[in-house]
C-alpha atoms as a PDB file:
ATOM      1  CA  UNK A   1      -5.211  13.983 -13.989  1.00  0.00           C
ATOM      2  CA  UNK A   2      -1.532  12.485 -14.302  1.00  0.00           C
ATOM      3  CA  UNK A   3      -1.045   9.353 -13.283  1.00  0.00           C
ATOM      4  CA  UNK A   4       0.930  10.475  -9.478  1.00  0.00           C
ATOM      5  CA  UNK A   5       2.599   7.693  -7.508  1.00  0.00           C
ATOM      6  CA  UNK A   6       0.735   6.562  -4.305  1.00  0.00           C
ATOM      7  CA  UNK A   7       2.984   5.732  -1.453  1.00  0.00           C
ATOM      8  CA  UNK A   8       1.829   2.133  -0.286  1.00  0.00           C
ATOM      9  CA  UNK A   9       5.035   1.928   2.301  1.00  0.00           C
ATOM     10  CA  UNK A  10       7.834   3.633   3.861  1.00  0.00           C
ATOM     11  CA  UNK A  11      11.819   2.318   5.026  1.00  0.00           C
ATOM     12  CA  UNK A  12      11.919   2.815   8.679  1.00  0.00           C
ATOM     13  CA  UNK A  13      15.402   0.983   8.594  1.00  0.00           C
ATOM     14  CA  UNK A  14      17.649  -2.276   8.427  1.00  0.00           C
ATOM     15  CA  UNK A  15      16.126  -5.987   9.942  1.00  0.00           C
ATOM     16  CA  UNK A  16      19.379  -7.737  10.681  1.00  0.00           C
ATOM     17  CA  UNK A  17      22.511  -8.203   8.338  1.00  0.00           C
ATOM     18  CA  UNK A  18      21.294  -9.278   5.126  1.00  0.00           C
ATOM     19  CA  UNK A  19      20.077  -6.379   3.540  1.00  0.00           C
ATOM     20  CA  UNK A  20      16.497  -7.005   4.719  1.00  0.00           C
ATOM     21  CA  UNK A  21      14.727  -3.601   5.451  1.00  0.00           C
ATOM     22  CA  UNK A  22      11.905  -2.710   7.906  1.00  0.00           C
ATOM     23  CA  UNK A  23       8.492  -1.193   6.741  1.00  0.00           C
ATOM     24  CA  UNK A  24       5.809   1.436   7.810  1.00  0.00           C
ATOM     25  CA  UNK A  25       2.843   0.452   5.916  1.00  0.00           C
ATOM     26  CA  UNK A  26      -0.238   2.434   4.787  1.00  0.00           C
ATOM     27  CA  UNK A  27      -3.216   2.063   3.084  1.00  0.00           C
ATOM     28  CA  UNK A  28      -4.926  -1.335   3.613  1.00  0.00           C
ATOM     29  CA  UNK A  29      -1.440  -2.890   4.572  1.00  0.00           C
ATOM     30  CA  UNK A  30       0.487  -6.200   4.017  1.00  0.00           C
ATOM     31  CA  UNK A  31      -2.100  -7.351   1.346  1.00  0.00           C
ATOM     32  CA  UNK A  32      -2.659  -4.581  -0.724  1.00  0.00           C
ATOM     33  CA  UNK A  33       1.843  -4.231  -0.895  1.00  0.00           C
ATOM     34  CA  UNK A  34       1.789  -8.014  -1.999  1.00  0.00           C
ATOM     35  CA  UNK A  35       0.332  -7.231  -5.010  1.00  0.00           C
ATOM     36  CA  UNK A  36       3.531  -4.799  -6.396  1.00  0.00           C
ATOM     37  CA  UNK A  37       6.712  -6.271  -7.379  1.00  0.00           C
ATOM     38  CA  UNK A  38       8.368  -2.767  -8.528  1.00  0.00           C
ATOM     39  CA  UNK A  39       8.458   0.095  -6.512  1.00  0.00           C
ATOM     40  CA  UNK A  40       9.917   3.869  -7.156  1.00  0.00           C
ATOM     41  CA  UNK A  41       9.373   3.477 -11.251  1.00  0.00           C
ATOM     42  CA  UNK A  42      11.335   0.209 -11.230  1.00  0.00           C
ATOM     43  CA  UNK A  43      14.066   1.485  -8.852  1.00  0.00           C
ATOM     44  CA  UNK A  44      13.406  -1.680  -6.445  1.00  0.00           C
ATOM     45  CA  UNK A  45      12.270  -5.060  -7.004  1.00  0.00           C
ATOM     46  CA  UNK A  46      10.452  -6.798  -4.059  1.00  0.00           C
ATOM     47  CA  UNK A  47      11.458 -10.091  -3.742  1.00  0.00           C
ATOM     48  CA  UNK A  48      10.032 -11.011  -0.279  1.00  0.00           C
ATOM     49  CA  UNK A  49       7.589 -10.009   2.166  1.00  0.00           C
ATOM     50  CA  UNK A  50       6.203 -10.811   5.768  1.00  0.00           C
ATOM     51  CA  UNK A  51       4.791  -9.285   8.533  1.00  0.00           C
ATOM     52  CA  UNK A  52       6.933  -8.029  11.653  1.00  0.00           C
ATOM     53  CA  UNK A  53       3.376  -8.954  13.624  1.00  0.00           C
ATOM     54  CA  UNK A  54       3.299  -5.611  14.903  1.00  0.00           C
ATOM     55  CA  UNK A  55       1.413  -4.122  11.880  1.00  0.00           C
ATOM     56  CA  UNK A  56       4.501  -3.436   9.427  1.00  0.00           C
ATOM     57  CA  UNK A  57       6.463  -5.537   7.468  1.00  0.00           C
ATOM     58  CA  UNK A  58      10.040  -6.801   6.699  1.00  0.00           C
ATOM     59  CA  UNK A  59      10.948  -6.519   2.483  1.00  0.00           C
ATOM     60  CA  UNK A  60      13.906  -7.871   0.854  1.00  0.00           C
ATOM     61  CA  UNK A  61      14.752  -6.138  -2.155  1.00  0.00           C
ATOM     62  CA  UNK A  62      17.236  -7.242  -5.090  1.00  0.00           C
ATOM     63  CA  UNK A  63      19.036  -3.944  -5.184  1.00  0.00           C
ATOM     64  CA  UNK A  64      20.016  -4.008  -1.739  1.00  0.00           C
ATOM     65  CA  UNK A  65      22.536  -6.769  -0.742  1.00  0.00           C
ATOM     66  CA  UNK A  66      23.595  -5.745   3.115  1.00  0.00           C
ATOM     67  CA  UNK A  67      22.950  -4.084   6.144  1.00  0.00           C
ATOM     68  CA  UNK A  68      24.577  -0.894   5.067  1.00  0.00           C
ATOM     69  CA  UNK A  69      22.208  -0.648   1.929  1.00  0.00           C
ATOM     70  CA  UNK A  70      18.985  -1.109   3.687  1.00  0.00           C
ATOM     71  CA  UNK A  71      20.509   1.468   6.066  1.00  0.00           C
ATOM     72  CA  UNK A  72      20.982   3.733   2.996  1.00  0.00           C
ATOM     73  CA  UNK A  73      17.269   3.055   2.506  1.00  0.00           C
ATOM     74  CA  UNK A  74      15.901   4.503   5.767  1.00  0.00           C
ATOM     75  CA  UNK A  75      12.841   7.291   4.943  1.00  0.00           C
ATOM     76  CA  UNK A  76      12.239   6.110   1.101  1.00  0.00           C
ATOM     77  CA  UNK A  77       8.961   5.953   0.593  1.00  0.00           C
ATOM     78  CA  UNK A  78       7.250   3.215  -1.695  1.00  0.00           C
ATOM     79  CA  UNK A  79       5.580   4.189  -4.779  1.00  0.00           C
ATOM     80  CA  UNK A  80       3.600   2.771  -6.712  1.00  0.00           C
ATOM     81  CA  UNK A  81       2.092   4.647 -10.003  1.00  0.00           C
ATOM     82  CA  UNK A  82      -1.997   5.987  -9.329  1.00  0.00           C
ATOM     83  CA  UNK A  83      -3.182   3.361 -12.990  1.00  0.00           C
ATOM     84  CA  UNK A  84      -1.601   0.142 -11.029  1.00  0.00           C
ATOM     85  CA  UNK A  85      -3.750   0.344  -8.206  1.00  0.00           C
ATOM     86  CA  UNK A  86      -7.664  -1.330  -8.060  1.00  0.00           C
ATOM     87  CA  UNK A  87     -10.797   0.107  -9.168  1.00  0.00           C
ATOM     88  CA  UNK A  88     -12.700   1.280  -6.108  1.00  0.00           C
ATOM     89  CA  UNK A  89     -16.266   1.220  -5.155  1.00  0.00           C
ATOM     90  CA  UNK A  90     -17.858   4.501  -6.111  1.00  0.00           C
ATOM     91  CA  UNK A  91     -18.443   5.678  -2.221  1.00  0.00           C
ATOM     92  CA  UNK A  92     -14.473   4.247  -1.771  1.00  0.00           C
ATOM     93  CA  UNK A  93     -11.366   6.381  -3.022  1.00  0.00           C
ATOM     94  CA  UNK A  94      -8.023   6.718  -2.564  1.00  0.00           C
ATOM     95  CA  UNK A  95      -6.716  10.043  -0.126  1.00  0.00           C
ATOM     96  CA  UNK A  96      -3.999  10.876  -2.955  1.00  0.00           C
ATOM     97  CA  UNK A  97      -6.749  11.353  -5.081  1.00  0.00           C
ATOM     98  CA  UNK A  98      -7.981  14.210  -3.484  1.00  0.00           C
ATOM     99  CA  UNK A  99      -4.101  15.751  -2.884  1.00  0.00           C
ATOM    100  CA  UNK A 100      -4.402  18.946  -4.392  1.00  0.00           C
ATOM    101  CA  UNK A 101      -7.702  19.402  -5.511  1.00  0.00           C
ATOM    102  CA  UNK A 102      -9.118  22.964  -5.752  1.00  0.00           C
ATOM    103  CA  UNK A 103     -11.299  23.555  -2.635  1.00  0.00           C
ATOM    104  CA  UNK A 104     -14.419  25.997  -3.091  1.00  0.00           C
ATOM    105  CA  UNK A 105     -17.072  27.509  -1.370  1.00  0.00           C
ATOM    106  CA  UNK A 106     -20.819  26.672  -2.441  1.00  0.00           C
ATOM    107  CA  UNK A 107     -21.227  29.620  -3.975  1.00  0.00           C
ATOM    108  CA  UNK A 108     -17.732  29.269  -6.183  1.00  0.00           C
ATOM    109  CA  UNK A 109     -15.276  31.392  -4.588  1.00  0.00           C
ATOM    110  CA  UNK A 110     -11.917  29.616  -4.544  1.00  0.00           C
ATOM    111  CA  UNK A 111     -10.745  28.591  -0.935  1.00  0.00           C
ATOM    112  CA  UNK A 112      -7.611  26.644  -1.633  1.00  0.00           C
ATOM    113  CA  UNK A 113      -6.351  23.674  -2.139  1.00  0.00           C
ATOM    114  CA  UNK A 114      -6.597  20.186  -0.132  1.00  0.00           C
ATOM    115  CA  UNK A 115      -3.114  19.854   1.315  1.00  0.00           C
ATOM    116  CA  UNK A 116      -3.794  16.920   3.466  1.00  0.00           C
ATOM    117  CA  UNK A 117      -6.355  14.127   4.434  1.00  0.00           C
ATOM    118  CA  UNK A 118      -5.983  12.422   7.808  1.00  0.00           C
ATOM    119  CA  UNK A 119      -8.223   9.899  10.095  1.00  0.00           C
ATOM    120  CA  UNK A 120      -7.726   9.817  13.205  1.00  0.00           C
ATOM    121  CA  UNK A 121     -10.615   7.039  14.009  1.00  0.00           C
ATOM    122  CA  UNK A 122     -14.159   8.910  13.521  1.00  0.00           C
ATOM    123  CA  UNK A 123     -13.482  10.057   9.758  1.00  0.00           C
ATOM    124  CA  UNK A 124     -11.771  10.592   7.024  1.00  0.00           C
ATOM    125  CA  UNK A 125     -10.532  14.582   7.365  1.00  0.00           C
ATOM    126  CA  UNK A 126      -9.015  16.739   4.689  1.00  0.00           C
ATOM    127  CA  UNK A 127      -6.765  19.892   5.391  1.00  0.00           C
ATOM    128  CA  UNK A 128      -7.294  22.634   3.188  1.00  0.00           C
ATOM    129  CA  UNK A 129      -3.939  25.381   2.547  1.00  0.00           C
ATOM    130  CA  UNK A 130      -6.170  28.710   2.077  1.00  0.00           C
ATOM    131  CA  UNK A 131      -5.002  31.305  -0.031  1.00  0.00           C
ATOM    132  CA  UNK A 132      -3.012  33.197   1.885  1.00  0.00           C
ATOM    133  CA  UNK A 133      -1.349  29.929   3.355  1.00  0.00           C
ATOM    134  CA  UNK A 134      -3.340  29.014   6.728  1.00  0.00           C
ATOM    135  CA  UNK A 135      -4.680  25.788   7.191  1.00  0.00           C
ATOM    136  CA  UNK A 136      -8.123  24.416   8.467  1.00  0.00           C
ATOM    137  CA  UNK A 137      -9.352  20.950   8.525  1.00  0.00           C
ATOM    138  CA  UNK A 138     -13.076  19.763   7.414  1.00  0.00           C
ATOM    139  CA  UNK A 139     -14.596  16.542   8.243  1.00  0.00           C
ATOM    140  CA  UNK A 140     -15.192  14.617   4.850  1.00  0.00           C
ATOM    141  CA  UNK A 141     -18.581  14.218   5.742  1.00  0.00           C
ATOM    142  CA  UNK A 142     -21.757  14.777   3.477  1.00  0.00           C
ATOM    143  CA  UNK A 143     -23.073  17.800   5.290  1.00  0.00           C
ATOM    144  CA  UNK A 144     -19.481  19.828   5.701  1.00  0.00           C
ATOM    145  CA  UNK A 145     -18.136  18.405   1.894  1.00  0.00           C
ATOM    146  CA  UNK A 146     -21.484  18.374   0.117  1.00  0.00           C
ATOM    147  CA  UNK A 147     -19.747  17.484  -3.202  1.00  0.00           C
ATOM    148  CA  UNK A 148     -16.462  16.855  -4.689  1.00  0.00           C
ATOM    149  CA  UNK A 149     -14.982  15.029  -7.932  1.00  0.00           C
ATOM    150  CA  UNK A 150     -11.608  14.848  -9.579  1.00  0.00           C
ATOM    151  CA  UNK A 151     -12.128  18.594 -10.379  1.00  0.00           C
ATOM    152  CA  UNK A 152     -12.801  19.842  -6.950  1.00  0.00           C
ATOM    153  CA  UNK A 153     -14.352  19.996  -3.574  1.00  0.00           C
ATOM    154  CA  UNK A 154     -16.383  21.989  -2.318  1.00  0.00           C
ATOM    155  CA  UNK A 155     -16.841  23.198   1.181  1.00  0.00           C
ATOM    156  CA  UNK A 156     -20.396  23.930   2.997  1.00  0.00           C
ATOM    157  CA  UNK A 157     -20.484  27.679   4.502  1.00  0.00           C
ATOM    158  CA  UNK A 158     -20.317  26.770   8.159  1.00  0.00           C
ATOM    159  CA  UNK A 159     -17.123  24.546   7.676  1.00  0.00           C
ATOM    160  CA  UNK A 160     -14.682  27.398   5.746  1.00  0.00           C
ATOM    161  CA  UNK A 161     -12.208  29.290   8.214  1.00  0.00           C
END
């Protein structure tokens, strides 16, 4: 699998004059964006970081030297390459690792693809583009997603659309 970038953050727009820059964060947050300097393959160096306290952040970044720059910034997303992020646990992963997987029934017959994974508080939820380009969502749960790898996933009978 190439090594894809993983959005960690995203511009939402200026913080005051001096080029400082508002963020939408993702992931596990503040801490786990601390630990990148370079963002966009080297296109911006972070060279400060705090929280807003209302669970994003405020970045100042050498490339941008004013209000109108950060401005220029709003919607970039953060990047970081896939190899520069930490080993997981093996019942832990990442939700661009399973962007774009093949999805499968359990008897083999190509569904899809996984277009999407969301949580919106129970579990972890991945949307799956069929074939001929509807969408259906599938909790990530043992008994709908009995198995899935780098390869694939597959998708228990009573859970395809």
């Amino acid at each position: 699998m190439p090594d894809q970038p993983v959005t960690l953050a995203a511009i939402t727009g200026a913080h005051g004059v001096t080029g400082e820059v508002r963020l939408k964060l993702f992931g596990e947050g503040l801490d786990s964006l601390k630990a990148h300097k370079r963002f966009n393959d080297g296109a911006l160096t972070l060279t400060k970081l705090r929280s807003d306290n209302k669970g994003g952040a405020i970045a100042r970044f050498a490339e941008v030297a004013d209000r109108t720059g950060a401005e220029n910034l709003r919607g970039t997303a953060l990047t970081v390459p896939r190899a520069s992020l930490p080993d997981l646990a093996d019942d832990e992963f990442y939700h661009s690792d399973l962007l774009g997987l093949p999805a499968i029934s359990e008897t083999g017959e190509k569904i899809g693809h996984v277009c999407a994974v969301e949580n919106f508080g129970a579990t972890d939820i991945v949307e799956i583009e069929k074939m001929d380009g509807r969408k259906f969502m599938v909790p990530l749960t043992d008994h709908a997603v009995p198995e899935w790898n780098g390869e694939r996933l597959v998708v228990a009978a009573g859970f395809v659309d």
